[in-house]
PDB file of N, CA and C in Angstrom:
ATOM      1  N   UNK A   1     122.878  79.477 105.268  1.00  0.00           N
ATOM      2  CA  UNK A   1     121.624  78.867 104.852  1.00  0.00           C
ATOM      3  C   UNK A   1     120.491  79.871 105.056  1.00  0.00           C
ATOM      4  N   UNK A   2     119.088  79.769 104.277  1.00  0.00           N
ATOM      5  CA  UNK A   2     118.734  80.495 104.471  1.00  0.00           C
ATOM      6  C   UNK A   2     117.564  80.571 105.094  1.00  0.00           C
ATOM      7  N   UNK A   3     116.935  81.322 105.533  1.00  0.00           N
ATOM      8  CA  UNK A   3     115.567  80.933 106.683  1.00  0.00           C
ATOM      9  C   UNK A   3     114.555  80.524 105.809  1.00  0.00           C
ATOM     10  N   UNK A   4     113.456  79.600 106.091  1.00  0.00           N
ATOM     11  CA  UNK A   4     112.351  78.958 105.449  1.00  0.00           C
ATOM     12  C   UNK A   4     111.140  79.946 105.330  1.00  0.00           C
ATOM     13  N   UNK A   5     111.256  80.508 106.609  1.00  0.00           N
ATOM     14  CA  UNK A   5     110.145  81.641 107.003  1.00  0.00           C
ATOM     15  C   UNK A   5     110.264  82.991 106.018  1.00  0.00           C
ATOM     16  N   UNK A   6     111.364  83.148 105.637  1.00  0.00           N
ATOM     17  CA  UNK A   6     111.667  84.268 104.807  1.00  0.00           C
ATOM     18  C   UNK A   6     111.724  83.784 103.499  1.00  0.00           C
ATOM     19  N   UNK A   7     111.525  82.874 102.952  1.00  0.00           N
ATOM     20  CA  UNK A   7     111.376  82.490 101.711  1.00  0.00           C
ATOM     21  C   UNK A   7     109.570  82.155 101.466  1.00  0.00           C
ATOM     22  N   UNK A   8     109.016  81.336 102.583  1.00  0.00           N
ATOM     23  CA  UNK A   8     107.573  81.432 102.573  1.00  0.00           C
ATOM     24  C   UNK A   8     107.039  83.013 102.227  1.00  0.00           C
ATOM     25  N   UNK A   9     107.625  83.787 103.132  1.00  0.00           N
ATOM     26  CA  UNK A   9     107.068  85.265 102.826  1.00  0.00           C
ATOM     27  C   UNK A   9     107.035  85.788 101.600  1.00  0.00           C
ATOM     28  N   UNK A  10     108.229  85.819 100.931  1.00  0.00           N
ATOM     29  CA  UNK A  10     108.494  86.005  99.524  1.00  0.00           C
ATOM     30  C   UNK A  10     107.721  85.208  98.434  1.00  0.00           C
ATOM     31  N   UNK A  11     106.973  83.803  98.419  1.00  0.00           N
ATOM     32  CA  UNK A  11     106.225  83.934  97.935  1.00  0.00           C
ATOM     33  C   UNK A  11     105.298  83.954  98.092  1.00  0.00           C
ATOM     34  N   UNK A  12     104.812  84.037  99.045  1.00  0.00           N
ATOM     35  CA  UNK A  12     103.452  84.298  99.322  1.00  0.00           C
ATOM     36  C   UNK A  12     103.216  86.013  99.002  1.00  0.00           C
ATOM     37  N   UNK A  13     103.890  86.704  99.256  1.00  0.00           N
ATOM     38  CA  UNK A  13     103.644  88.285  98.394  1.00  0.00           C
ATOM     39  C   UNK A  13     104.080  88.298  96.549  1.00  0.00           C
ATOM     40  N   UNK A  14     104.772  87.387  96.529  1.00  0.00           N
ATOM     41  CA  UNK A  14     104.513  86.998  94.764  1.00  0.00           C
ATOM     42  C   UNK A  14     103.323  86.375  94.194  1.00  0.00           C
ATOM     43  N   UNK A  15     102.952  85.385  95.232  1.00  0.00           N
ATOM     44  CA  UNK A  15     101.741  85.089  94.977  1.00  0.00           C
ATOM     45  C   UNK A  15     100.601  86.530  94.781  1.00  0.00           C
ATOM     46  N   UNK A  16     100.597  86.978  96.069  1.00  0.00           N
ATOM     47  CA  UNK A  16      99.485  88.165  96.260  1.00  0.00           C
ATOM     48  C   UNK A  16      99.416  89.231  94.550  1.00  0.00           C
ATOM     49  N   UNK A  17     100.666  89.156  94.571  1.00  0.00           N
ATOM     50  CA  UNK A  17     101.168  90.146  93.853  1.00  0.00           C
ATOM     51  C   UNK A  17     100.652  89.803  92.055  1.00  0.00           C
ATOM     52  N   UNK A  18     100.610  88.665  91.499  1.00  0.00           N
ATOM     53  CA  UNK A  18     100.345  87.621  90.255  1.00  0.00           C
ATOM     54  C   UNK A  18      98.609  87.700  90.837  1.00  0.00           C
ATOM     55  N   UNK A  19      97.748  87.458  91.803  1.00  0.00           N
ATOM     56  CA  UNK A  19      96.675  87.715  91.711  1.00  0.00           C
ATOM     57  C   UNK A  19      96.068  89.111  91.240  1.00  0.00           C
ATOM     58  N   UNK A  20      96.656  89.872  91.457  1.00  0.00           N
ATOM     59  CA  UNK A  20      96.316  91.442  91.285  1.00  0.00           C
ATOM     60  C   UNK A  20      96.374  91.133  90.112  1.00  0.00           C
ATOM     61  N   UNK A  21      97.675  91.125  89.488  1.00  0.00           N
ATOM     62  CA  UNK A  21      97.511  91.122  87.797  1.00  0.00           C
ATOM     63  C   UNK A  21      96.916  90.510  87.220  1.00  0.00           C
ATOM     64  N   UNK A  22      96.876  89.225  87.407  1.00  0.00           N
ATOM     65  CA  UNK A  22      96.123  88.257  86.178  1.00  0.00           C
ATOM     66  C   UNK A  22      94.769  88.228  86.790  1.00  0.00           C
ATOM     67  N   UNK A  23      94.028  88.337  87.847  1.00  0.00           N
ATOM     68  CA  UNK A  23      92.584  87.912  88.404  1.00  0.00           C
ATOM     69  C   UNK A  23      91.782  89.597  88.612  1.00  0.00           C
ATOM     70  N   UNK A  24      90.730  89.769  87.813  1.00  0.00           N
ATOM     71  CA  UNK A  24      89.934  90.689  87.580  1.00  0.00           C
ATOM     72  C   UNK A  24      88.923  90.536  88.457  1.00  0.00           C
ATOM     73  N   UNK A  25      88.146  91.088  88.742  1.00  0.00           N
ATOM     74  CA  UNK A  25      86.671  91.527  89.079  1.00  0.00           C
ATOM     75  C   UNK A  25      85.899  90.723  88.130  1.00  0.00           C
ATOM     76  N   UNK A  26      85.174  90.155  88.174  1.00  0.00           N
ATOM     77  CA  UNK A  26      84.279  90.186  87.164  1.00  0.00           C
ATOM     78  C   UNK A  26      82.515  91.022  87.681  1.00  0.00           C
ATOM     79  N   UNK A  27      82.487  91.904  86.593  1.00  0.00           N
ATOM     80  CA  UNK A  27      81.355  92.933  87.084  1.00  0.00           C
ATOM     81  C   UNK A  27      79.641  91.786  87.139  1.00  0.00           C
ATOM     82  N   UNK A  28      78.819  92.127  87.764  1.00  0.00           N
ATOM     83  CA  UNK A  28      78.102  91.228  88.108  1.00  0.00           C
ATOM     84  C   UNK A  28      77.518  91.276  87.152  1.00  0.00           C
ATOM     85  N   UNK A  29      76.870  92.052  86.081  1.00  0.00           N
ATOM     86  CA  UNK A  29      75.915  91.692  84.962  1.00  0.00           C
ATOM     87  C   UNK A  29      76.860  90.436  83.789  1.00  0.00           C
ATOM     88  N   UNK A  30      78.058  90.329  84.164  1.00  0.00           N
ATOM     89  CA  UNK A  30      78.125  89.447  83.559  1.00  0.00           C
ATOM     90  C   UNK A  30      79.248  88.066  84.511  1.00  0.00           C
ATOM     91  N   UNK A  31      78.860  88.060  85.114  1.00  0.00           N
ATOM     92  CA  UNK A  31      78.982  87.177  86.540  1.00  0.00           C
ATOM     93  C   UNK A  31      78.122  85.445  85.988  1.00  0.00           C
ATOM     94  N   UNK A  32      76.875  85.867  84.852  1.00  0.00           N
ATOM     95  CA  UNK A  32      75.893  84.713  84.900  1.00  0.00           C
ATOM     96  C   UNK A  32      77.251  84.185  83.154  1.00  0.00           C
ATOM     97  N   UNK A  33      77.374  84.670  82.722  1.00  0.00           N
ATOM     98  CA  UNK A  33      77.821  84.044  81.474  1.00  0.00           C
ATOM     99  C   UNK A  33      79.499  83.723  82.127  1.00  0.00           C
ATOM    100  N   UNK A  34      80.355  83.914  82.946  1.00  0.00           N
ATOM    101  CA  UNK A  34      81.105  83.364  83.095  1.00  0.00           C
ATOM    102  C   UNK A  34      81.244  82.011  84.200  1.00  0.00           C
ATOM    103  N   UNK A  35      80.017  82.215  84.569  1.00  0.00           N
ATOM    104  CA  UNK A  35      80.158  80.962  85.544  1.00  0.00           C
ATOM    105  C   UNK A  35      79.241  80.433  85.512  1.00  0.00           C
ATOM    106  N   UNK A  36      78.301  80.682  84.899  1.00  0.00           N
ATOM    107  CA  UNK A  36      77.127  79.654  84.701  1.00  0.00           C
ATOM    108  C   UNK A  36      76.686  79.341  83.375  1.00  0.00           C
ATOM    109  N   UNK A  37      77.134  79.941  82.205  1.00  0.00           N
ATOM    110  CA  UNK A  37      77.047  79.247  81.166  1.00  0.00           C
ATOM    111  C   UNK A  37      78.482  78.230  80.833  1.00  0.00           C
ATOM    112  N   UNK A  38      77.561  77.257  79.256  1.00  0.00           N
ATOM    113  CA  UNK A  38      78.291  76.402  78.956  1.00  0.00           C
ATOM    114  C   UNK A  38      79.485  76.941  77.949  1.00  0.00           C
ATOM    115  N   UNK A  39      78.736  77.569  77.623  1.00  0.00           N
ATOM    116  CA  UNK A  39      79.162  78.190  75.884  1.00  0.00           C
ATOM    117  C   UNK A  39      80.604  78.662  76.233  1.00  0.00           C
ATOM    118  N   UNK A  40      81.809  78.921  75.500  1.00  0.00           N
ATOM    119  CA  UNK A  40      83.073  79.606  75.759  1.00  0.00           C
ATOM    120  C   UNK A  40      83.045  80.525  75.095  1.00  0.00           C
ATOM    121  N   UNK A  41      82.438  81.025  73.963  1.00  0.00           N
ATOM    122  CA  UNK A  41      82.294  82.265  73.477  1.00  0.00           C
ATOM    123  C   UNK A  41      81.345  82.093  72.734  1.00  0.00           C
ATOM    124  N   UNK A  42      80.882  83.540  72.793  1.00  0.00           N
ATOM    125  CA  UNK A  42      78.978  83.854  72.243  1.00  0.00           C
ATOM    126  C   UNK A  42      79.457  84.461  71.027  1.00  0.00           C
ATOM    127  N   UNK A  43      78.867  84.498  69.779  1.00  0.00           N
ATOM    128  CA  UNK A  43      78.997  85.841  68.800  1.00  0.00           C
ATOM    129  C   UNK A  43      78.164  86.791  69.285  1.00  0.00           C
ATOM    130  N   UNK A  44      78.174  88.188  68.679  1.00  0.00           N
ATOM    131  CA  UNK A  44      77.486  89.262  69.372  1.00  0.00           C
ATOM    132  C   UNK A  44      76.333  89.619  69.160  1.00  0.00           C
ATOM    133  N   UNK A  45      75.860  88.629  68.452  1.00  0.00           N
ATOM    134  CA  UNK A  45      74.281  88.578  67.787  1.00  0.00           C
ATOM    135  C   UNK A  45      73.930  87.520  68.770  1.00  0.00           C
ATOM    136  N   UNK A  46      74.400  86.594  69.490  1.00  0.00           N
ATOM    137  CA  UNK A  46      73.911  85.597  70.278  1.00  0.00           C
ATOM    138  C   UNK A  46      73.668  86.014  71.777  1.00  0.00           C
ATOM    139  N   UNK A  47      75.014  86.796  71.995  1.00  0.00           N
ATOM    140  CA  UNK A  47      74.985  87.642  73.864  1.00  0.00           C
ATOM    141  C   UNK A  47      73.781  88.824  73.420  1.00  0.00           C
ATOM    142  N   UNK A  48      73.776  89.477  72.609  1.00  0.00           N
ATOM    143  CA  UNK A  48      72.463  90.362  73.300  1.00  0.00           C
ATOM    144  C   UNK A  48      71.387  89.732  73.451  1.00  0.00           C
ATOM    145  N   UNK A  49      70.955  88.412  72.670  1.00  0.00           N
ATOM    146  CA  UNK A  49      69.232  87.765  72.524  1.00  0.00           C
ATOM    147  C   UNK A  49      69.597  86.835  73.848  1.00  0.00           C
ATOM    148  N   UNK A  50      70.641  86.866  74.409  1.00  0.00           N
ATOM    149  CA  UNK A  50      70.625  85.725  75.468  1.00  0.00           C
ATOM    150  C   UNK A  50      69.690  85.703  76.285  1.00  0.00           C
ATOM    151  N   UNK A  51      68.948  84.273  76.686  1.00  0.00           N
ATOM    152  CA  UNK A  51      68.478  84.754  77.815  1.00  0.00           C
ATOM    153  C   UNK A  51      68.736  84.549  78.880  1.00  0.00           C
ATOM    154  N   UNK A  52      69.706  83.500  79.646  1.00  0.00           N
ATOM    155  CA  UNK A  52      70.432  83.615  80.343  1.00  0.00           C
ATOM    156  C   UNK A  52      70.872  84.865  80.734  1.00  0.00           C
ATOM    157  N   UNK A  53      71.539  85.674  80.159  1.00  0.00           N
ATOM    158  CA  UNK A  53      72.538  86.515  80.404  1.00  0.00           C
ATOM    159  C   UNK A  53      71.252  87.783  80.688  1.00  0.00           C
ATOM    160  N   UNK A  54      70.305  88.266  79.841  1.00  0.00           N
ATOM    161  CA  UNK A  54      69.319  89.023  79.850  1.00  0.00           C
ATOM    162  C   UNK A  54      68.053  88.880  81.271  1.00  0.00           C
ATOM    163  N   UNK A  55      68.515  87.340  81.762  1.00  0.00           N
ATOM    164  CA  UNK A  55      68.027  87.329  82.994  1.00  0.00           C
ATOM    165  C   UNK A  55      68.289  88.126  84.322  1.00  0.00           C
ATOM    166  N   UNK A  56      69.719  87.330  84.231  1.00  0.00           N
ATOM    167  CA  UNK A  56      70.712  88.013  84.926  1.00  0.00           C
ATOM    168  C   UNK A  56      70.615  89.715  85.421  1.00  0.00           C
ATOM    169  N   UNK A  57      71.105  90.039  84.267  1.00  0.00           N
ATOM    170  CA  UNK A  57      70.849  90.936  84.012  1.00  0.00           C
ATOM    171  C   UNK A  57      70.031  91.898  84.892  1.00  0.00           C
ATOM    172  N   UNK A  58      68.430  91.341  84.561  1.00  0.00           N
ATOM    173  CA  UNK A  58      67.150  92.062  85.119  1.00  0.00           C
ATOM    174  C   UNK A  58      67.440  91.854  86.667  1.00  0.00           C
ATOM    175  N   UNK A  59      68.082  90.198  87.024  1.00  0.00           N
ATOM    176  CA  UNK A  59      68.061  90.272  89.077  1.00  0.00           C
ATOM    177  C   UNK A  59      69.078  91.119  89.100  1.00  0.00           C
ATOM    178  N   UNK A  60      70.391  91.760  88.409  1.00  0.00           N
ATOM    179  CA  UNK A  60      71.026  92.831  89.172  1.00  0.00           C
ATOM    180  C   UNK A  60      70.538  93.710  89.089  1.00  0.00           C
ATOM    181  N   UNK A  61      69.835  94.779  88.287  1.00  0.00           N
ATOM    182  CA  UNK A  61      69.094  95.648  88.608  1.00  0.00           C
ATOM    183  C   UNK A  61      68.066  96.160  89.496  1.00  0.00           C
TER     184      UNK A  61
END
């Protein structure tokens, strides 16, 4: 049979391991459009006039 403790370990470093890959950084100038807007996608005539995002923006700088 096999130990519980050694199977917890194993996934818990699969776990670790699936965060690396799939979970990014997200860089802070755009930190305000993924978590604080509504919208799910902007066209690219809409994200530059944003002002949300153009706020943002100005407090990370």
């Amino acid at each position: 049979m096999s130990d519980p403790n050694e199977s917890r370990g194993v996934l818990s470093r699969i776990r670790l391991w699936l965060r690396g890959e799939v979970v990014d950084d997200v860089p802070p100038e755009l930190a305000a459009c993924e978590f604080q807007c509504r919208a799910q996608e902007c066209l690219h005539d809409k994200w530059e006039t944003c002002e949300n995002r153009l706020r943002a923006a100005r407090s990370v700088e």
